[in-house]
N, C-alpha and C. Protein backbone atom coordinates (compact mmCIF):
# COMPACT_ATOMS: atom_id res chain seq x y z
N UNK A 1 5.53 14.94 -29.97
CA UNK A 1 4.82 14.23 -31.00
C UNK A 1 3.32 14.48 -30.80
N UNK A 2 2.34 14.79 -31.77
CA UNK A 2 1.27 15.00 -31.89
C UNK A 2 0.11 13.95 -31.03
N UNK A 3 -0.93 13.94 -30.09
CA UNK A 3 -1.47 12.76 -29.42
C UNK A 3 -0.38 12.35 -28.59
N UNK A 4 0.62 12.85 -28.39
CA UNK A 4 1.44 12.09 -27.33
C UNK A 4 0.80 12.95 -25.85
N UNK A 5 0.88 12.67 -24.95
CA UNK A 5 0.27 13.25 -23.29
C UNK A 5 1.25 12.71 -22.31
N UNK A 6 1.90 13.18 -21.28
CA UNK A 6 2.80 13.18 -20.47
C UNK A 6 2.40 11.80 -20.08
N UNK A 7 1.78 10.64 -19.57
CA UNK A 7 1.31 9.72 -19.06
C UNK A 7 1.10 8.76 -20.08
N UNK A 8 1.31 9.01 -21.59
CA UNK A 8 1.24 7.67 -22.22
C UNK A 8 2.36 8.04 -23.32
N UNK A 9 2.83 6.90 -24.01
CA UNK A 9 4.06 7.49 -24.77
C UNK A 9 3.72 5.76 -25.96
N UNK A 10 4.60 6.44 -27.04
CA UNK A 10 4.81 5.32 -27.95
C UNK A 10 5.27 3.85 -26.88
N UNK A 11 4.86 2.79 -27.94
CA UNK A 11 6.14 1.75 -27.01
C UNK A 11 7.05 1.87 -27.29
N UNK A 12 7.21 2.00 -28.82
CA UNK A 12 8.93 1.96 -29.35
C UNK A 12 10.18 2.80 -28.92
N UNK A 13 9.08 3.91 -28.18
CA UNK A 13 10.00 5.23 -27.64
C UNK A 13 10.26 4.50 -26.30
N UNK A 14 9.14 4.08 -25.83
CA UNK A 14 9.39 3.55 -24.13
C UNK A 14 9.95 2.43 -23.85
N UNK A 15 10.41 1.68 -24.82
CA UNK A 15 11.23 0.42 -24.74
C UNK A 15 12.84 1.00 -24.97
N UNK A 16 12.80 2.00 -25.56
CA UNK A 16 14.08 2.59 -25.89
C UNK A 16 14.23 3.41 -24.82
N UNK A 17 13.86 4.10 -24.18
CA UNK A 17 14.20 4.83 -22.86
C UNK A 17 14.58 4.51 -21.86
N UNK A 18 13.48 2.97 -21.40
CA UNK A 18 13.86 2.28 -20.98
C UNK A 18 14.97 0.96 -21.05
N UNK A 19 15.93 1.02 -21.93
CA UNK A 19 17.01 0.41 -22.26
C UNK A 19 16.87 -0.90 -22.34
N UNK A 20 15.48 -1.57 -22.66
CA UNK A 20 15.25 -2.82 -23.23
C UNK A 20 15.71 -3.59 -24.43
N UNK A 21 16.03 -1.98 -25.24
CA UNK A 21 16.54 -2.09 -26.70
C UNK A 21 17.54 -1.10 -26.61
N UNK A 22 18.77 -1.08 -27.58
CA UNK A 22 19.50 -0.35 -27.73
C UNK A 22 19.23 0.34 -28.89
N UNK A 23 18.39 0.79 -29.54
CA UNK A 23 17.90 1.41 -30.53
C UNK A 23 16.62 1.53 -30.58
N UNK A 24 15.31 2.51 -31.10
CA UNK A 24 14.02 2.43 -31.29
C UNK A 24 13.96 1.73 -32.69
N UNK A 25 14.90 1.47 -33.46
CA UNK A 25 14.81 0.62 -35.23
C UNK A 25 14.30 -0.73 -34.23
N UNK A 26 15.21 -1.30 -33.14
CA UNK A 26 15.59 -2.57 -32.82
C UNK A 26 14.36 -3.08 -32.14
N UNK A 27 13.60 -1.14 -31.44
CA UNK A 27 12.16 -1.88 -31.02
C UNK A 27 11.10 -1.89 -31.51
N UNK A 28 11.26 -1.28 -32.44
CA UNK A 28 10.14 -1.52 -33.95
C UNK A 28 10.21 -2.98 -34.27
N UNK A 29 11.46 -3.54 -34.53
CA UNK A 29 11.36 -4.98 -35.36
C UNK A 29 10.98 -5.94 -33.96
N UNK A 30 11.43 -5.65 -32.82
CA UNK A 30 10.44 -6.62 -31.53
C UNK A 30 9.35 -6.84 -31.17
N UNK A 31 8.77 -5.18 -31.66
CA UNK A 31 7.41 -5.02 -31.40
C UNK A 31 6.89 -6.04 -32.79
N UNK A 32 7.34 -5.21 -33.86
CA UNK A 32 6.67 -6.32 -35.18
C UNK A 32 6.71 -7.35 -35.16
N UNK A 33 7.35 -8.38 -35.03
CA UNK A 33 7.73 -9.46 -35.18
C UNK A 33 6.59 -10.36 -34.10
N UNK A 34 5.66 -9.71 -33.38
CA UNK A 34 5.22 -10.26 -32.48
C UNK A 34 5.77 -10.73 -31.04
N UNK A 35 6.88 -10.29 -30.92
CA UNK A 35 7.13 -10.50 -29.42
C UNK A 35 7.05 -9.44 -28.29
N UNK A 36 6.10 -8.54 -28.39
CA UNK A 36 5.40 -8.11 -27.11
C UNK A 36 4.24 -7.91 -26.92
N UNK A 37 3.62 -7.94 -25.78
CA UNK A 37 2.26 -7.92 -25.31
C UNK A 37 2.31 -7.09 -24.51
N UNK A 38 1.09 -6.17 -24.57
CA UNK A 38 0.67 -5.05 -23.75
C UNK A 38 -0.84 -5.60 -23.10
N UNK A 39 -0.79 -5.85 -21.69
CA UNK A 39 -1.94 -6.46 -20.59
C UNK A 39 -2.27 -7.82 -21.47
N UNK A 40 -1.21 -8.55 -21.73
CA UNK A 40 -1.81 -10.13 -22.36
C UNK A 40 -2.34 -9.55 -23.81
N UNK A 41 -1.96 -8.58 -24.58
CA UNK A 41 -2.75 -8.85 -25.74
C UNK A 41 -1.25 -8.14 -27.13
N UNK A 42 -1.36 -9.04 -27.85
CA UNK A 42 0.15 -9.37 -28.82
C UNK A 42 -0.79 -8.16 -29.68
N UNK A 43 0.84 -7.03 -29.98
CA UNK A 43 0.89 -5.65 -30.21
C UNK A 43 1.42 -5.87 -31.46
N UNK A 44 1.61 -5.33 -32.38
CA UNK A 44 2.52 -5.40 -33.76
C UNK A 44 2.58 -3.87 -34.44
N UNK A 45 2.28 -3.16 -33.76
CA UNK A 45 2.15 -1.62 -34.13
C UNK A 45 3.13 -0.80 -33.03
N UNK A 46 4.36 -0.17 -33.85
CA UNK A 46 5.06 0.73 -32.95
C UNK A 46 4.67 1.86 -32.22
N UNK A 47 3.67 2.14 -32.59
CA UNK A 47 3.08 3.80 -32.01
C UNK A 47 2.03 3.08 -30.91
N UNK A 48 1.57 1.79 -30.80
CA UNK A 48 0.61 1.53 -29.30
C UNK A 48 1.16 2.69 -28.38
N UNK A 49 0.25 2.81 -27.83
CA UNK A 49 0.54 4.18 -26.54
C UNK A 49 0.76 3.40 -25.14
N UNK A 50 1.37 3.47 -24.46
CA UNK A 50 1.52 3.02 -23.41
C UNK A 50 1.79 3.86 -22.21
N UNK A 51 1.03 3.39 -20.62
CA UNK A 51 1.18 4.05 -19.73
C UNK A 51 1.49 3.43 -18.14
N UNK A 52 2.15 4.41 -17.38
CA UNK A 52 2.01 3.70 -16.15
C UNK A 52 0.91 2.65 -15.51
N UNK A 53 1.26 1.29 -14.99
CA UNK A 53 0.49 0.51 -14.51
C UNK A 53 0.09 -0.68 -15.79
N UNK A 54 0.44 -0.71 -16.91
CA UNK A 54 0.54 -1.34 -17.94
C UNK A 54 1.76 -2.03 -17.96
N UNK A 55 0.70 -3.85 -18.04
CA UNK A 55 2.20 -4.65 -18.46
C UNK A 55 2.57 -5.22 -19.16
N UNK A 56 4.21 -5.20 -19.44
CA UNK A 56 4.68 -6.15 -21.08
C UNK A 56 5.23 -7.33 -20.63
N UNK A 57 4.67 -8.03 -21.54
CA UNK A 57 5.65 -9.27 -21.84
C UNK A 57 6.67 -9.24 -22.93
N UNK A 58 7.45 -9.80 -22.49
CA UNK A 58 8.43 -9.54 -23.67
C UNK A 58 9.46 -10.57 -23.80
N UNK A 59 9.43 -11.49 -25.00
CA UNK A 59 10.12 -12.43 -25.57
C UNK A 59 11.58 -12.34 -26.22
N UNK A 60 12.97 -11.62 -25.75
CA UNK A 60 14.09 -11.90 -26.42
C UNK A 60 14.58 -12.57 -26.34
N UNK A 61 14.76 -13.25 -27.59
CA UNK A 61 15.74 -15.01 -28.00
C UNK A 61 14.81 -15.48 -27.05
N UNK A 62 16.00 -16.39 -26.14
CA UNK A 62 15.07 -17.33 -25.19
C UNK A 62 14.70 -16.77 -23.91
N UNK A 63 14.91 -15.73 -24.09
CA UNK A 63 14.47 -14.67 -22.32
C UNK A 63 13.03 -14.44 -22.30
N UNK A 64 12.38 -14.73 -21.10
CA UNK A 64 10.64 -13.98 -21.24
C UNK A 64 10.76 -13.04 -20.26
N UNK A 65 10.53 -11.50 -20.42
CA UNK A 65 10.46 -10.76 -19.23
C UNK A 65 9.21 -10.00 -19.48
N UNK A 66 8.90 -10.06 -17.87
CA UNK A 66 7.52 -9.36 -18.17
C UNK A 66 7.52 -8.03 -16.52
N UNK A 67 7.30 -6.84 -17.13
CA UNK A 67 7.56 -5.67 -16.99
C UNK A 67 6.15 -5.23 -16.47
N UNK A 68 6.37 -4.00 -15.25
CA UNK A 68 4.93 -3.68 -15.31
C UNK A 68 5.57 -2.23 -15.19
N UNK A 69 5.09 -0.98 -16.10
CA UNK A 69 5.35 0.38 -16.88
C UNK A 69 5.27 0.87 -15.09
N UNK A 70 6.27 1.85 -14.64
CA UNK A 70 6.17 2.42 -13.43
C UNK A 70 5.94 4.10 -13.65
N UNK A 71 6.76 4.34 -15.24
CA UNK A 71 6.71 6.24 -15.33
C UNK A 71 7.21 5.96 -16.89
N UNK A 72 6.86 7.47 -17.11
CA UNK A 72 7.40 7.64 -18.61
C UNK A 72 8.28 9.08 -18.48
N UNK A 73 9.41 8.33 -19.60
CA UNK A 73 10.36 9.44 -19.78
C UNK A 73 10.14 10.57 -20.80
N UNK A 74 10.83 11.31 -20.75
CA UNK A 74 10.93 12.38 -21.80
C UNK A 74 12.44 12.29 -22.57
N UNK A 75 13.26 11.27 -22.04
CA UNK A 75 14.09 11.24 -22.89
C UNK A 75 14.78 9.67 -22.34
N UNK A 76 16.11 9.56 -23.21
CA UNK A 76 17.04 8.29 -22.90
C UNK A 76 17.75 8.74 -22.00
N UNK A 77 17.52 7.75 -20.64
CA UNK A 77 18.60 8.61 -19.49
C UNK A 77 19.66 7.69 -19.15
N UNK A 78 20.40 7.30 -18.12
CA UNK A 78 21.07 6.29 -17.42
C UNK A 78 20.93 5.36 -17.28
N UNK A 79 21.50 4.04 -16.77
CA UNK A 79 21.05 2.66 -16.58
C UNK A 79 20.04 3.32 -15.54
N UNK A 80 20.64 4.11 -14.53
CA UNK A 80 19.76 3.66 -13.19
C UNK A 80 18.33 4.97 -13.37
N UNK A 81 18.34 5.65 -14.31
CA UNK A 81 16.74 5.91 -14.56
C UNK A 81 16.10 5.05 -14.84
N UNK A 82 16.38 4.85 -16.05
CA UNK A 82 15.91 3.44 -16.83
C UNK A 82 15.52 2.54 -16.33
N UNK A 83 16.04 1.66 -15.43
CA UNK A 83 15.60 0.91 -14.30
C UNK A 83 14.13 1.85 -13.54
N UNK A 84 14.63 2.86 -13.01
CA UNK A 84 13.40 3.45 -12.24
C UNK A 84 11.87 3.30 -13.16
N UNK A 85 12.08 3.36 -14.36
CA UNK A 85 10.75 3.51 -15.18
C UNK A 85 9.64 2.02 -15.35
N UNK A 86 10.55 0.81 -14.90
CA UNK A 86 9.88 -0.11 -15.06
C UNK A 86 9.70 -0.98 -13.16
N UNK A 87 9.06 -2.33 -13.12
CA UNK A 87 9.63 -3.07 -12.53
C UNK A 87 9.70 -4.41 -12.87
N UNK A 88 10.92 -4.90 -12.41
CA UNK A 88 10.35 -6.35 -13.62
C UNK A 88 10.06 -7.50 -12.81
N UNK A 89 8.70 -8.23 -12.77
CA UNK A 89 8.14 -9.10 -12.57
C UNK A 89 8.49 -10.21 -12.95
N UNK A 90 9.11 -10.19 -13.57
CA UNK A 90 9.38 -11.85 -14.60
C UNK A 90 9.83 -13.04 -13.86
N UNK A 91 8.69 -14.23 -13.63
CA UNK A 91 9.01 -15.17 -13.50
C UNK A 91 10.25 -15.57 -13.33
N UNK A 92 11.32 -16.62 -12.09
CA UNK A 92 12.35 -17.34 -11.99
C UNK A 92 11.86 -18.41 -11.78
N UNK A 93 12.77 -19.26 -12.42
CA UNK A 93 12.97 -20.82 -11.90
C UNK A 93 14.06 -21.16 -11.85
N UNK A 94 14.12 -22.19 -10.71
CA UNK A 94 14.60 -22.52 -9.58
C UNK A 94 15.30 -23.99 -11.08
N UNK A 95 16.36 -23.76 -10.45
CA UNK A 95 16.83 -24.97 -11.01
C UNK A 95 16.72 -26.57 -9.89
N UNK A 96 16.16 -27.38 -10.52
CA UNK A 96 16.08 -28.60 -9.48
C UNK A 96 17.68 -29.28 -8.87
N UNK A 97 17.58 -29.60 -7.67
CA UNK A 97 18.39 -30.17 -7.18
C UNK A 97 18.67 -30.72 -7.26
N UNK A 98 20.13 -31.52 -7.61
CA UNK A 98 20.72 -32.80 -8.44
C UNK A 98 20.83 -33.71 -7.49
């Protein structure tokens, strides 16, 4: 793709590579809809460029995961690439003790 550079890539492509979405349609309408953020700042454009060391937040249904970009692919690979491309940071809580 034209402006694309080995080190930064669409999100919609890199949410799909990375198997966040099972489709790039599915990460177009996530990205639109307002539920992701690239370094704390709410994205609504599928082509944002994104690169290693960059992090998402990301709101599905009631899940918040927040991701920090480790590599970019050149294509859709395996669960366990896929995994390699991110790491996920996201907040747990502890359920209180009854």
């Amino acid at each position: 793709m034209p402006g694309e550079t080995p080190d930064r890539q669409r999100l919609d492509k890199w949410l799909w590579h990375a198997r966040i979405t099972k489709t790039r349609t599915l990460a177009q309408k996530l990205i639109e809809s307002g539920a992701v953020r690239v370094n704390g700042q709410r994205v609504l454009d599928s082509d944002r460029r994104v690169g290693a060391g960059d992090g998402l937040t990301i709101q599905i249904h009631t899940r918040l995961r927040v991701l920090r970009i480790a590599a970019i692919a050149d294509r859709r690979g395996s669960a366990t690439v896929a995994a390699s491309l991110y790491e996920d940071i996201s907040p747990t809580f502890e359920k209180p003790e009854s």
